[in-house]
C-alpha atoms as a PDB file:
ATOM      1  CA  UNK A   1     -52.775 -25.538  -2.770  1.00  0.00           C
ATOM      2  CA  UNK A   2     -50.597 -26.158  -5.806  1.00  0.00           C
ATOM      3  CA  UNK A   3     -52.671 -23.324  -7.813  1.00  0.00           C
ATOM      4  CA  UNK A   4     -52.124 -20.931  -4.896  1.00  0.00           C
ATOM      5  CA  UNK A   5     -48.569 -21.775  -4.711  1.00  0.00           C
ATOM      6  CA  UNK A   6     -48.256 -21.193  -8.374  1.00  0.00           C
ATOM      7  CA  UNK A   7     -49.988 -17.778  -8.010  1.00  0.00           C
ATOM      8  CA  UNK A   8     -47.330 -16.806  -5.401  1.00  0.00           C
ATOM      9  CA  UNK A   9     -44.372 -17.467  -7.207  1.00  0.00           C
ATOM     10  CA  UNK A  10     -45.464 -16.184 -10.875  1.00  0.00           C
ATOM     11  CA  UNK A  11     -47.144 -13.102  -9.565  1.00  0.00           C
ATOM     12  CA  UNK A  12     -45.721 -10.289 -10.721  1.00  0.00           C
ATOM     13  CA  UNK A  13     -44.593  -8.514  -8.064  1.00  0.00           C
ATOM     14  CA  UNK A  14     -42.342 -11.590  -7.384  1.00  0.00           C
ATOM     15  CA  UNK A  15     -40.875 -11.737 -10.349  1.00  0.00           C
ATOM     16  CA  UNK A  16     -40.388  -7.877 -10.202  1.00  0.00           C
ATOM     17  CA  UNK A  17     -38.677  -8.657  -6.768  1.00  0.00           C
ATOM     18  CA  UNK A  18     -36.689 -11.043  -8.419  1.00  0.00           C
ATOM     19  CA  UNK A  19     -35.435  -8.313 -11.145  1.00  0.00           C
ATOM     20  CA  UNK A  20     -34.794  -6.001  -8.408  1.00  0.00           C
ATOM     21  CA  UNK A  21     -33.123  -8.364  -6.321  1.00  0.00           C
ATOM     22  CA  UNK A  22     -30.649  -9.747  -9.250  1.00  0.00           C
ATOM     23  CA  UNK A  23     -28.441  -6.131  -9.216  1.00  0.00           C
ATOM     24  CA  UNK A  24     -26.138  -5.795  -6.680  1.00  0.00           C
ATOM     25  CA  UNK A  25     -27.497  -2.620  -5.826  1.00  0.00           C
ATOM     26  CA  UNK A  26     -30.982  -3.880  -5.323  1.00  0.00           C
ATOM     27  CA  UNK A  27     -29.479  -6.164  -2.963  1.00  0.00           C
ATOM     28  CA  UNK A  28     -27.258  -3.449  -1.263  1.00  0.00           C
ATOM     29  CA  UNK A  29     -30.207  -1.438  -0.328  1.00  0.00           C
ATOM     30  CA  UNK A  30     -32.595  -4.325   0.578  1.00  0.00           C
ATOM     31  CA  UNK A  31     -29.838  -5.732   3.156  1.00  0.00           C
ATOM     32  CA  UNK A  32     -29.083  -1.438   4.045  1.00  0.00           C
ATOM     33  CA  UNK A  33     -33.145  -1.396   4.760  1.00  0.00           C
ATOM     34  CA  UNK A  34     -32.178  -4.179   7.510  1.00  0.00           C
ATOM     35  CA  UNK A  35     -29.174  -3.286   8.490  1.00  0.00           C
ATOM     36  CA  UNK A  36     -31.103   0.479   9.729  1.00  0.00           C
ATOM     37  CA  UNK A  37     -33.895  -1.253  11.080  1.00  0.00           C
ATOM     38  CA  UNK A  38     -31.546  -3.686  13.326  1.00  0.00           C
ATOM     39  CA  UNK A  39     -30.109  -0.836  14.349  1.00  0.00           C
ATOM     40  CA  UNK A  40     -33.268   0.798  15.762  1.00  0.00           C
ATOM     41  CA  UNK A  41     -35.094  -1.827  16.764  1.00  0.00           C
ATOM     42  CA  UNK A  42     -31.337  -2.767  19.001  1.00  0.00           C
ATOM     43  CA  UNK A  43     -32.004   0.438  20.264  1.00  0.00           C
ATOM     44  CA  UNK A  44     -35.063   0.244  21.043  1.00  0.00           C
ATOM     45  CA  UNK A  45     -35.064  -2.768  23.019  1.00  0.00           C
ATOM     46  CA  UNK A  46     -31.760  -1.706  24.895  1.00  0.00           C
ATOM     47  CA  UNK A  47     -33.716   1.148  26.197  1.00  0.00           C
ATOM     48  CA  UNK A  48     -36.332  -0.556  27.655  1.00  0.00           C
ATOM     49  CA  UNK A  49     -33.729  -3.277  29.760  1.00  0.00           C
ATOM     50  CA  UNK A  50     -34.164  -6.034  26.744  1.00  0.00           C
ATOM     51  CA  UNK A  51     -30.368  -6.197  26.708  1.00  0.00           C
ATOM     52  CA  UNK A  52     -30.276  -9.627  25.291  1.00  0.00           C
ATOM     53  CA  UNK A  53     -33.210  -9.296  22.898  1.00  0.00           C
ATOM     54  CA  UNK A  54     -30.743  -6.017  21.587  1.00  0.00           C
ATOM     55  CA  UNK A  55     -27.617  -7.862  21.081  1.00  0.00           C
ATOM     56  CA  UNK A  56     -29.102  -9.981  18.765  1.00  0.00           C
ATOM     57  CA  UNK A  57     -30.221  -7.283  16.575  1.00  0.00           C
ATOM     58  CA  UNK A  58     -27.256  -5.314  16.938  1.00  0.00           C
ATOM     59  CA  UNK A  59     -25.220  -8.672  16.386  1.00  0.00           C
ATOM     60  CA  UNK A  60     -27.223  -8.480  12.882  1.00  0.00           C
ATOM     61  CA  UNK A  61     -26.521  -5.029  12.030  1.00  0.00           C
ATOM     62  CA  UNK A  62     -23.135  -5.495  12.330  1.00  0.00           C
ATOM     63  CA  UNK A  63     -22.904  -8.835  10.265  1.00  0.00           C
ATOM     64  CA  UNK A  64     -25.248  -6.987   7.299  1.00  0.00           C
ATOM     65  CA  UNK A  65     -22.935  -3.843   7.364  1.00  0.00           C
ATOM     66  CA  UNK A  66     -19.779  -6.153   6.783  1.00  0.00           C
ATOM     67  CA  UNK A  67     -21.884  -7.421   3.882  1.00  0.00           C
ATOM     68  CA  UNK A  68     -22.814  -4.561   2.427  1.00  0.00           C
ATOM     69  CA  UNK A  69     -19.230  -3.832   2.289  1.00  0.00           C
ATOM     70  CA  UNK A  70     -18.067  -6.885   0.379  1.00  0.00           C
ATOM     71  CA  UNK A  71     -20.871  -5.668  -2.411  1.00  0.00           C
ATOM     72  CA  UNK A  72     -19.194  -2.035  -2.428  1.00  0.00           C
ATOM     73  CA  UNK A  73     -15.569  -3.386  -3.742  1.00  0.00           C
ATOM     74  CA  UNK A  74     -14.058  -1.759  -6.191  1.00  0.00           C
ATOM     75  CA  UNK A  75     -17.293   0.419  -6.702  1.00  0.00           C
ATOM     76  CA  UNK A  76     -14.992   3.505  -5.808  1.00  0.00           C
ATOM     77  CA  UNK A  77     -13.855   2.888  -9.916  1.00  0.00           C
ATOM     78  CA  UNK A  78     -17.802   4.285 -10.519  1.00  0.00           C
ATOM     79  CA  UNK A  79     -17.350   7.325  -8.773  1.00  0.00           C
ATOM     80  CA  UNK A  80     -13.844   8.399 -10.753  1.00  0.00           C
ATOM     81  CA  UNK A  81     -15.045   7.614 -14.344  1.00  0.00           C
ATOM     82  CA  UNK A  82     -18.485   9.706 -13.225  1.00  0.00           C
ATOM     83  CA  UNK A  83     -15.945  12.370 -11.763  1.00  0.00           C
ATOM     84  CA  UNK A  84     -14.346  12.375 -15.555  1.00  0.00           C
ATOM     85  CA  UNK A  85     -16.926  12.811 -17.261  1.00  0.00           C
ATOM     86  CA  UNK A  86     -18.808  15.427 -15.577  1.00  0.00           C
ATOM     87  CA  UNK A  87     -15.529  17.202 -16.104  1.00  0.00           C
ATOM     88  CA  UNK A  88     -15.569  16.715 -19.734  1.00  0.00           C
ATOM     89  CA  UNK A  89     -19.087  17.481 -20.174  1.00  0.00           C
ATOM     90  CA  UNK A  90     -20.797  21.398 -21.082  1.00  0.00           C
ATOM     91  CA  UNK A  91     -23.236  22.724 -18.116  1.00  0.00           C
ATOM     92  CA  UNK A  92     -23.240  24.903 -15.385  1.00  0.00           C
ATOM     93  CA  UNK A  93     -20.237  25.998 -13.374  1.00  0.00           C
ATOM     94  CA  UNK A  94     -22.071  25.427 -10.009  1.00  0.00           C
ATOM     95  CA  UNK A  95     -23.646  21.942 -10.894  1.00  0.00           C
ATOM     96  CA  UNK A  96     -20.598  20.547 -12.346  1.00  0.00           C
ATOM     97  CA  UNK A  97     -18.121  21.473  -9.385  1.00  0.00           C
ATOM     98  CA  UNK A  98     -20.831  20.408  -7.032  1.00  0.00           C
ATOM     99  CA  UNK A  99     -20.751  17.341  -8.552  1.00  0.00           C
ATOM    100  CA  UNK A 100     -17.545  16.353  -9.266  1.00  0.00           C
ATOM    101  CA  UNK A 101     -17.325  17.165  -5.319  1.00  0.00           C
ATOM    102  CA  UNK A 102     -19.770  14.562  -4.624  1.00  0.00           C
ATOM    103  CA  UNK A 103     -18.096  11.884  -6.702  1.00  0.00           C
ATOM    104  CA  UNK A 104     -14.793  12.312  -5.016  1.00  0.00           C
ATOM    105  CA  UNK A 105     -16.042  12.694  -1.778  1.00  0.00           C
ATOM    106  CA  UNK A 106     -17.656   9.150  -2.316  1.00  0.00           C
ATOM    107  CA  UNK A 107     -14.644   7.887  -4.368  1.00  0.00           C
ATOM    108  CA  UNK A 108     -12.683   8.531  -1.007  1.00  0.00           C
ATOM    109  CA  UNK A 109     -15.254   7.155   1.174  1.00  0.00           C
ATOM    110  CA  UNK A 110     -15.520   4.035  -0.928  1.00  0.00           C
ATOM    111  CA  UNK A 111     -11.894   3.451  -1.766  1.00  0.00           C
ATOM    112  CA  UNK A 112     -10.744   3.594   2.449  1.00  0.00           C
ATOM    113  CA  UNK A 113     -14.313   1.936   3.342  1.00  0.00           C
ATOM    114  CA  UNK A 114     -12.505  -1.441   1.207  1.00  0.00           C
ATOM    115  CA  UNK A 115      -9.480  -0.912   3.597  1.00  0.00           C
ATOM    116  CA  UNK A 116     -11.206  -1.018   6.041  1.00  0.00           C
ATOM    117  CA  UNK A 117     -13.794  -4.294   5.061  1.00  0.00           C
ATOM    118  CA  UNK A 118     -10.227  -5.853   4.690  1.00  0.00           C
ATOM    119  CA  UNK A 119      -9.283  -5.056   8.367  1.00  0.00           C
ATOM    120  CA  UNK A 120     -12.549  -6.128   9.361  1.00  0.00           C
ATOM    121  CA  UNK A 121     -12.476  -9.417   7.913  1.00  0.00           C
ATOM    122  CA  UNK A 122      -8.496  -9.552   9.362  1.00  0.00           C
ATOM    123  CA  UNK A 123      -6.978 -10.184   5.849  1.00  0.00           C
ATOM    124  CA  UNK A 124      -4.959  -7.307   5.883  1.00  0.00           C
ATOM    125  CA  UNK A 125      -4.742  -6.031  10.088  1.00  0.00           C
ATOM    126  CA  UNK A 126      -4.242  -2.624  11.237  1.00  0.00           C
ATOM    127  CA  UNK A 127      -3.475  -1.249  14.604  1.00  0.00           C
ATOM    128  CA  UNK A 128      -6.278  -0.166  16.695  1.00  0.00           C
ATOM    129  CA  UNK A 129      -5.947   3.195  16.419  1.00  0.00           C
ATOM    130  CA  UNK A 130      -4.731   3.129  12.874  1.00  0.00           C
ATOM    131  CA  UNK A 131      -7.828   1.284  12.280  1.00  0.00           C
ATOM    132  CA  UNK A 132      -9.959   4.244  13.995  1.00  0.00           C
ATOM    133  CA  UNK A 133      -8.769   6.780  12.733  1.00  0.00           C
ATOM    134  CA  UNK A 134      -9.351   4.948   9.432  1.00  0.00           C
ATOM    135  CA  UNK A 135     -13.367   4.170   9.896  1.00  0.00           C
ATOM    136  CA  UNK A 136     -13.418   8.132  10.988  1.00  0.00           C
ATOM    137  CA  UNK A 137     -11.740   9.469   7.687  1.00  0.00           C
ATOM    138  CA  UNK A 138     -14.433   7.382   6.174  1.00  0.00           C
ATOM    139  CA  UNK A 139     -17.175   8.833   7.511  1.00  0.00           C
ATOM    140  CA  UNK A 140     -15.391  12.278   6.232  1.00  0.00           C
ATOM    141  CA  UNK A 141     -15.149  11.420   2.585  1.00  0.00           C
ATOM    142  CA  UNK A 142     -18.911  10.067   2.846  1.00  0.00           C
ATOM    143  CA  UNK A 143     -20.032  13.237   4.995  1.00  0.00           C
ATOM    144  CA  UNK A 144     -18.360  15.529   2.479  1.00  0.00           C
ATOM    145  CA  UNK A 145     -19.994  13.471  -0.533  1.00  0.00           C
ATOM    146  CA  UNK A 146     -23.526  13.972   0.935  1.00  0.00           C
ATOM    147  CA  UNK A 147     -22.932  17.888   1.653  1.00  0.00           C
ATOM    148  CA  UNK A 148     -22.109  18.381  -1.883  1.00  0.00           C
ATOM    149  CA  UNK A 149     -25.073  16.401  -3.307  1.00  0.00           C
ATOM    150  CA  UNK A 150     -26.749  18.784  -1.086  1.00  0.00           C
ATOM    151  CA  UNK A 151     -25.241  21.687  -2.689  1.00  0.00           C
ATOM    152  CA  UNK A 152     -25.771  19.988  -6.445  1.00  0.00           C
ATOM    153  CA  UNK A 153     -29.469  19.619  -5.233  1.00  0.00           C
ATOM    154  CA  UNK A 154     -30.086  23.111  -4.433  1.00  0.00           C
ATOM    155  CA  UNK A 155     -28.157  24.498  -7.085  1.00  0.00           C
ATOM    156  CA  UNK A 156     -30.260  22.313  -9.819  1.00  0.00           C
ATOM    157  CA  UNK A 157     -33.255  23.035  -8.138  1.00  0.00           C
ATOM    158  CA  UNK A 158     -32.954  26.599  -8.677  1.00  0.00           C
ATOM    159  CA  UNK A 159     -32.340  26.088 -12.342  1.00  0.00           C
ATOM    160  CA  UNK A 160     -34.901  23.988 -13.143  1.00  0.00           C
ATOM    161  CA  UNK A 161     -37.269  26.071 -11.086  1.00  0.00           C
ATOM    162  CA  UNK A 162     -35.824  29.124 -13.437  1.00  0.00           C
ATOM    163  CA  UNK A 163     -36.793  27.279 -16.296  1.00  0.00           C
ATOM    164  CA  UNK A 164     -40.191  26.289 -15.401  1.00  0.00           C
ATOM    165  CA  UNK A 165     -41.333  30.092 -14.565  1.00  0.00           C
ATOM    166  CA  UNK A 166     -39.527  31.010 -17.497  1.00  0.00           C
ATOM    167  CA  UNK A 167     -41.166  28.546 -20.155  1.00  0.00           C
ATOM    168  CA  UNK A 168     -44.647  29.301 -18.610  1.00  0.00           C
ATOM    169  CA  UNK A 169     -43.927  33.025 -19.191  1.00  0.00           C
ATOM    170  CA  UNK A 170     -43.884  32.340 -23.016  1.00  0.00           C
ATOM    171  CA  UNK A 171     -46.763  32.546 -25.084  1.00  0.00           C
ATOM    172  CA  UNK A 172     -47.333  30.867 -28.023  1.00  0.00           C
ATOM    173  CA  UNK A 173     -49.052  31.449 -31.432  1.00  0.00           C
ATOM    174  CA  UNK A 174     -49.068  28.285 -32.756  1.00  0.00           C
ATOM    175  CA  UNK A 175     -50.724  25.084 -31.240  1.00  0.00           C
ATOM    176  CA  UNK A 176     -47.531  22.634 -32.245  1.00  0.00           C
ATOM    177  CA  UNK A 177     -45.126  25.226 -30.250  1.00  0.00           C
ATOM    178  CA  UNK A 178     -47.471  25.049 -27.171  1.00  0.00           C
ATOM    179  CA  UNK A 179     -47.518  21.558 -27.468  1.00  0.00           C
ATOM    180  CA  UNK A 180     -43.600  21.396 -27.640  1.00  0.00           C
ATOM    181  CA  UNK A 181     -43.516  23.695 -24.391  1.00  0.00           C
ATOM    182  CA  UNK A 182     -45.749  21.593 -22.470  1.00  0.00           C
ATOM    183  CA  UNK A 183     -43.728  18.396 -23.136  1.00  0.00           C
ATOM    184  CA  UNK A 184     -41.064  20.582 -22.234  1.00  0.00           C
ATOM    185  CA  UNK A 185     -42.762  21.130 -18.648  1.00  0.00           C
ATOM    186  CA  UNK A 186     -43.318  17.807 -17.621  1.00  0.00           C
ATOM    187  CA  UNK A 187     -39.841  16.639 -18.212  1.00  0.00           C
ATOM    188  CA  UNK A 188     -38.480  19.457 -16.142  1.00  0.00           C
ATOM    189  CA  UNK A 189     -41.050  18.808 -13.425  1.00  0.00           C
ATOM    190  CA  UNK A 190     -40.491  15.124 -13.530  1.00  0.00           C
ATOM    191  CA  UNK A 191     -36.660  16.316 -13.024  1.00  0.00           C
ATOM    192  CA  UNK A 192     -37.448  18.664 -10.128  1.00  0.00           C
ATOM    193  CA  UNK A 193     -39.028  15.607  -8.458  1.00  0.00           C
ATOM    194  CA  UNK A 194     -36.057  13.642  -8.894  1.00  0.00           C
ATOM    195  CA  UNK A 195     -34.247  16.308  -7.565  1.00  0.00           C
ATOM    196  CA  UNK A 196     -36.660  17.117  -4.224  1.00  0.00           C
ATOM    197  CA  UNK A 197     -36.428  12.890  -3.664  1.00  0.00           C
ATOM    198  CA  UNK A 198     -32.703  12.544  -3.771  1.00  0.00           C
ATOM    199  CA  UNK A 199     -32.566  15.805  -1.654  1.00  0.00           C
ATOM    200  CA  UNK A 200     -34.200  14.054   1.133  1.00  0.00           C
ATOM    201  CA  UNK A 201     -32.730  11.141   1.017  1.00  0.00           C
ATOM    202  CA  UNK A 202     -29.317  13.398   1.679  1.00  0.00           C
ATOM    203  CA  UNK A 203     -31.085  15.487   3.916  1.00  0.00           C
ATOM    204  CA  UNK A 204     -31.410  12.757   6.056  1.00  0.00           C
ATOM    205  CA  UNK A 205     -28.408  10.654   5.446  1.00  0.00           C
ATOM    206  CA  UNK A 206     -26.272  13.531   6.362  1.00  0.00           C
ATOM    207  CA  UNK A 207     -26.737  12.943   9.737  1.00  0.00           C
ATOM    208  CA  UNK A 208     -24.955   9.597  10.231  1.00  0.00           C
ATOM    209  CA  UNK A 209     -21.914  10.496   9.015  1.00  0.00           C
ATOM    210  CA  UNK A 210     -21.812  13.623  11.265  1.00  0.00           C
ATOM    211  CA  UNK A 211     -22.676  11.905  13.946  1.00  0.00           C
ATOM    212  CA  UNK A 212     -19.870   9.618  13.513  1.00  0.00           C
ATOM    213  CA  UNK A 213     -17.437  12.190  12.781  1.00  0.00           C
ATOM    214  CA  UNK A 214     -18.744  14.264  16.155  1.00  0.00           C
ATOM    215  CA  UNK A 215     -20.461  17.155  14.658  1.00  0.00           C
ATOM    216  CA  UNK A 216     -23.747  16.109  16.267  1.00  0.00           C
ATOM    217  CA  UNK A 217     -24.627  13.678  18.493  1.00  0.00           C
ATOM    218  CA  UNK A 218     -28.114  11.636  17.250  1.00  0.00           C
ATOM    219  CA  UNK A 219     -28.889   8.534  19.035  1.00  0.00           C
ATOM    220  CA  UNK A 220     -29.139   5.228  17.214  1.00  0.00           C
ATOM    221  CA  UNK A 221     -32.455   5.114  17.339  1.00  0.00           C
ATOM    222  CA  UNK A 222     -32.796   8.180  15.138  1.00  0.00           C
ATOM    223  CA  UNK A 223     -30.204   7.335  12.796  1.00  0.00           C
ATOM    224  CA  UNK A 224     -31.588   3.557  12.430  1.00  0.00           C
ATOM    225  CA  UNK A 225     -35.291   5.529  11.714  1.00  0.00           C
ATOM    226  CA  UNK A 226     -33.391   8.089   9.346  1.00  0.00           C
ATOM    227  CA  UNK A 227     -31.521   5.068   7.575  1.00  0.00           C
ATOM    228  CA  UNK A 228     -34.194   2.577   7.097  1.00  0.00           C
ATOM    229  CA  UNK A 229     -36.510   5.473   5.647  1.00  0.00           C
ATOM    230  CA  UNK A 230     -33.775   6.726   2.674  1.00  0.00           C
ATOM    231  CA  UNK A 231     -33.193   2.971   1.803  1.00  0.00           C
ATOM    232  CA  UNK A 232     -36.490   2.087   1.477  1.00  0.00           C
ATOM    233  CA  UNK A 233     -36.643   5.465  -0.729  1.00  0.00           C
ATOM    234  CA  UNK A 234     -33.675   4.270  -2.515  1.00  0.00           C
ATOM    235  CA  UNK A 235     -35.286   0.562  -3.352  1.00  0.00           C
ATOM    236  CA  UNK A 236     -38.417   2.591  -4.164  1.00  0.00           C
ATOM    237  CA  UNK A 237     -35.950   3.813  -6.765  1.00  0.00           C
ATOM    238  CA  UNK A 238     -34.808   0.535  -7.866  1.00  0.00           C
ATOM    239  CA  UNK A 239     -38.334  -1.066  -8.322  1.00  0.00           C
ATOM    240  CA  UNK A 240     -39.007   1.635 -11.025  1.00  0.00           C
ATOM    241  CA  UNK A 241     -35.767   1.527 -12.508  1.00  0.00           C
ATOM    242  CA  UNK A 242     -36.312  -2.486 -12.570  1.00  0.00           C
ATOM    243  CA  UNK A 243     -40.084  -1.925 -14.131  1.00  0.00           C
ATOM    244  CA  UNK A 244     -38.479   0.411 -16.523  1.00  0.00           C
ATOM    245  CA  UNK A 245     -40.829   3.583 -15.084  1.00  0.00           C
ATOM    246  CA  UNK A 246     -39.641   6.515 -14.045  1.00  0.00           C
END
């Protein structure tokens, strides 16, 4: 038993859950992963009469999001030094703008989402409607952050994509210049797949801050499915970027 128990804990996938598990953010989207999933499987059992079975889990979504926020203070800082530096930095027009767009858009939703964690926890107590009208402007900034990593996306995709068909076009004389193009290809394909993976995650994201604003009205079931799938895709993220892969 001792040698099995020893196994468990020095394996190596523990210890790389351990690494991921040490950052904030690998924390963030372990505890998002659960927070989606409570709110589906709430859902889920609400629709089928299991109304006290649901309150639990929705009692747990509700604790994790209020969580998750506590780990997101002051991160709004992030987004406005990113924000300055894509300003200061050469590339193109489209991208940058795009960009910048996205970082204010989550700057905003990350500076009022504190606000409103501090409401929340009744340290600092709004009025009712104050403090609605506050969780929808959040769900604005974060709605408008998503459509223009949407719009980066698309707009880097096509550039990359230009870039590929144009590099294959070339032909080469020399062996060493070939070999310099194809090295050339896989790091722009390796950045078109970072691009398609991030573009689904905000393909599906989108949806929960429009639904909260009003623009479309998904149930909670789809938004805890849509959730739980880009966090998982964002830890997926984290356990390379933890193993040092790419």
């Amino acid at each position: 038993m001792a040698s099995i128990a020893s196994q468990l804990v020095l394996h190596p996938v523990t210890s790389q859950s351990l690494r991921v598990l040490s950052t904030s953010l690998g924390r963030d989207k372990l505890y998002r992963a659960l927070q989606y999933f409570a709110r589906f499987f709430a859902w889920l059992l609400l629709s089928r009469g299991y109304k006290i079975q649901a309150a639990r889990w929705d009692a747990l979504k509700s604790h994790l999001a209020l969580g998750r926020k506590l780990l997101r203070l002051g991160k709004f800082m992030e987004n406005a030094q990113a924000a300055l530096r894509v300003l200061s930095s050469p590339g193109e027009t489209g991208e940058r703008v795009t960009m910048i767009g996205r970082h204010l858009g989550y700057f905003g939703y990350l500076f009022l989402d504190n606000i409103a964690w501090a409401n929340a926890i009744k340290f600092y107590n709004l009025q009712p409607s104050t403090a609605q009208k506050l969780n929808k402007r959040v769900m604005q900034f974060w709605f408008t952050g998503i459509v223009f990593s949407i719009a980066h996306g698309l707009l880097k995709a096509g550039r990359l994509a230009n870039e590929v068909k144009k590099l294959q076009n070339q032909t080469w004389a020399e062996k060493s210049a070939e070999a310099e193009r194809d090295l050339k290809l896989h790091d722009l394909q390796l950045a078109r797949e970072a691009v398609r993976y991030q573009f689904i995650i905000d393909l599906l994201d989108v949806w929960i801050p429009a639904t909260n604003i009003g623009l479309v009205n998904f149930n909670d079931g789809i938004l805890g499915l849509f959730g739980f799938v880009t966090s998982l895709m964002a830890l997926r993220q984290q356990w390379f970027a933890a193993a040092g892969k790419k």
